[in-house]
Protein backbone atom coordinates (compact mmCIF):
# COMPACT_ATOMS: atom_id res chain seq x y z
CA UNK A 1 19.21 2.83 -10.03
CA UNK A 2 17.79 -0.79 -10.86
CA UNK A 3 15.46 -1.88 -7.61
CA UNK A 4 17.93 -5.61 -7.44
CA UNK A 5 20.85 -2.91 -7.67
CA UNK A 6 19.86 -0.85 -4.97
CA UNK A 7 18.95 -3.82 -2.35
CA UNK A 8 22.50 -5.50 -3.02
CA UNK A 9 24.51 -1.93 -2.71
CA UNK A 10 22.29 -1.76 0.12
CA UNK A 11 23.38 -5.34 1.42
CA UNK A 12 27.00 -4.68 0.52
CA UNK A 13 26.71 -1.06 3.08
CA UNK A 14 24.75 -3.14 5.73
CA UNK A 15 28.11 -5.31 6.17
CA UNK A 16 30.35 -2.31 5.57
CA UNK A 17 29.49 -0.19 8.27
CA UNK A 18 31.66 2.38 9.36
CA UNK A 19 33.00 2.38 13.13
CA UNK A 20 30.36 5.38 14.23
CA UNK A 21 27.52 3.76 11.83
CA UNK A 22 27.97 0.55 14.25
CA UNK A 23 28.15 1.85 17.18
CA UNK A 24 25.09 3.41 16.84
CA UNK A 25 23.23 0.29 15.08
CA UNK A 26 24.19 -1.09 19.06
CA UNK A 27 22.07 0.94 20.55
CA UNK A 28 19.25 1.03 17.77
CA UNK A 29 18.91 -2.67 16.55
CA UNK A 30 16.72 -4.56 18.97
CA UNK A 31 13.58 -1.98 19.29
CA UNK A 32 15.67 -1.03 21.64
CA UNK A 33 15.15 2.86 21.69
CA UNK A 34 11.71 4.03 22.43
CA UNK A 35 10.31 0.88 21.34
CA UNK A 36 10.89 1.85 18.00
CA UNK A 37 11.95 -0.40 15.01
CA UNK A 38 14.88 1.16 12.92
CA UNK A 39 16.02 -0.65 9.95
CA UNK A 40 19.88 0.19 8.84
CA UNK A 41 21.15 1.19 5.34
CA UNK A 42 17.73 0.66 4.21
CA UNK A 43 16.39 1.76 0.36
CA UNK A 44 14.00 4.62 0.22
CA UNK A 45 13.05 5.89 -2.82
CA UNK A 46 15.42 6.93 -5.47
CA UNK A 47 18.09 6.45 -1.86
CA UNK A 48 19.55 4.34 1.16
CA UNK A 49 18.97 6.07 4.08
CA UNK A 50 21.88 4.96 7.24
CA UNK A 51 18.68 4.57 9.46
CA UNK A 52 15.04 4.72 9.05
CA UNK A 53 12.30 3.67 11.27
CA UNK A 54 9.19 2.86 8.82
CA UNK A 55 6.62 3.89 11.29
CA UNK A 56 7.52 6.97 12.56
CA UNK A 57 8.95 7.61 9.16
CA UNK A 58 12.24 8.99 10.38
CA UNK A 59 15.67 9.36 9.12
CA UNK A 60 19.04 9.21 10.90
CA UNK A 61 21.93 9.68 8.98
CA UNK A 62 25.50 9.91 10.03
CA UNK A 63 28.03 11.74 7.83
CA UNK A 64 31.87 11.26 7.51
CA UNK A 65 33.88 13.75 5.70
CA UNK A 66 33.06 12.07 2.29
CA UNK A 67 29.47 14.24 2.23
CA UNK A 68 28.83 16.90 0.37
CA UNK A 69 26.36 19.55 1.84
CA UNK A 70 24.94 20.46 -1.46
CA UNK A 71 24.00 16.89 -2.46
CA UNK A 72 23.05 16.09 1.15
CA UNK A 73 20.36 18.97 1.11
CA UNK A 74 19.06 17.64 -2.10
CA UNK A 75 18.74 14.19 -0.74
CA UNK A 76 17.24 15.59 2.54
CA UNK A 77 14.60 17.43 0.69
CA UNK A 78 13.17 15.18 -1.47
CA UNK A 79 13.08 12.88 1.93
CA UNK A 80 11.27 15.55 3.42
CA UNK A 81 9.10 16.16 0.22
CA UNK A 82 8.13 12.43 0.84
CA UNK A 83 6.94 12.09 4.27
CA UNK A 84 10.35 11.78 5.96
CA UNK A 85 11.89 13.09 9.07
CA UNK A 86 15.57 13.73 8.27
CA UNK A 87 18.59 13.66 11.91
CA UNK A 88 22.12 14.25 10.04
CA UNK A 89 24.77 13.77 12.44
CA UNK A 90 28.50 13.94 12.22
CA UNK A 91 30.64 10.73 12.64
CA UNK A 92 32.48 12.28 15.47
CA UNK A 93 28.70 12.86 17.07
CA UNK A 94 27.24 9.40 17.29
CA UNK A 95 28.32 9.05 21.05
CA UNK A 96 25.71 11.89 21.71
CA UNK A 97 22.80 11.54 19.56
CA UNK A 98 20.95 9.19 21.32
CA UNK A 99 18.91 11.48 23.72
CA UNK A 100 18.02 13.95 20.74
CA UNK A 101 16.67 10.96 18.36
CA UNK A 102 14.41 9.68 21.06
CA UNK A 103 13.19 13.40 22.17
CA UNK A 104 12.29 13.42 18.05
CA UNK A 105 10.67 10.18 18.55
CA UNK A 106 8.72 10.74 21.11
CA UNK A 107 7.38 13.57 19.59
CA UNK A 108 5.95 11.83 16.32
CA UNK A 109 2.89 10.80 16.44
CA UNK A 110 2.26 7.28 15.12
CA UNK A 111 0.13 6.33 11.96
């Protein structure tokens, strides 16, 4: 995918969140969560991760039932491949992630 494609489909997912993606943008946007910077529906590489905070290089993804495992494992590995930490959480989830992301951020160790 084109660079100019990927940052509008990544615009036009950014103001199509779905109801679990916002809710936990809430308590994410704003450094709000360990200090830590996330960026939502945000390209990297060849994808657009949900969530990514650039300097801890992690991942948080939340999946409806529109995800495929097999594709999702791809994706996940070629994050990991590059550097990335990956959290895949279900929709239905969201309300308790929170404590397990920041127990994974607190145990990354900066740049």
């Amino acid at each position: 995918m084109r660079e100019d494609a990927k940052r509008e489909l990544a615009r036009s997912l950014r103001a199509n969140m779905t109801d679990a993606e916002q809710r936990l943008w809430r308590w994410l946007r704003g450094h709000q969560l360990a200090e830590s910077r996330f960026r939502r529906q945000h390209p990297v590489g060849p994808f657009i991760a949900d969530f990514a905070c650039i300097e801890k290089r992690l991942i948080v993804e939340i999946d409806g039932g529109q995800h495929n495992p097999i594709a999702d494992s791809s994706r996940d590995a070629w994050f990991e491949r590059h550097g990335w930490r990956v959290l895949r959480y279900w929709n239905h989830d969201v309300e308790d992630v929170l404590a397990d992301i920041l127990r994974v951020l607190d145990s990354i160790e900066c740049c």
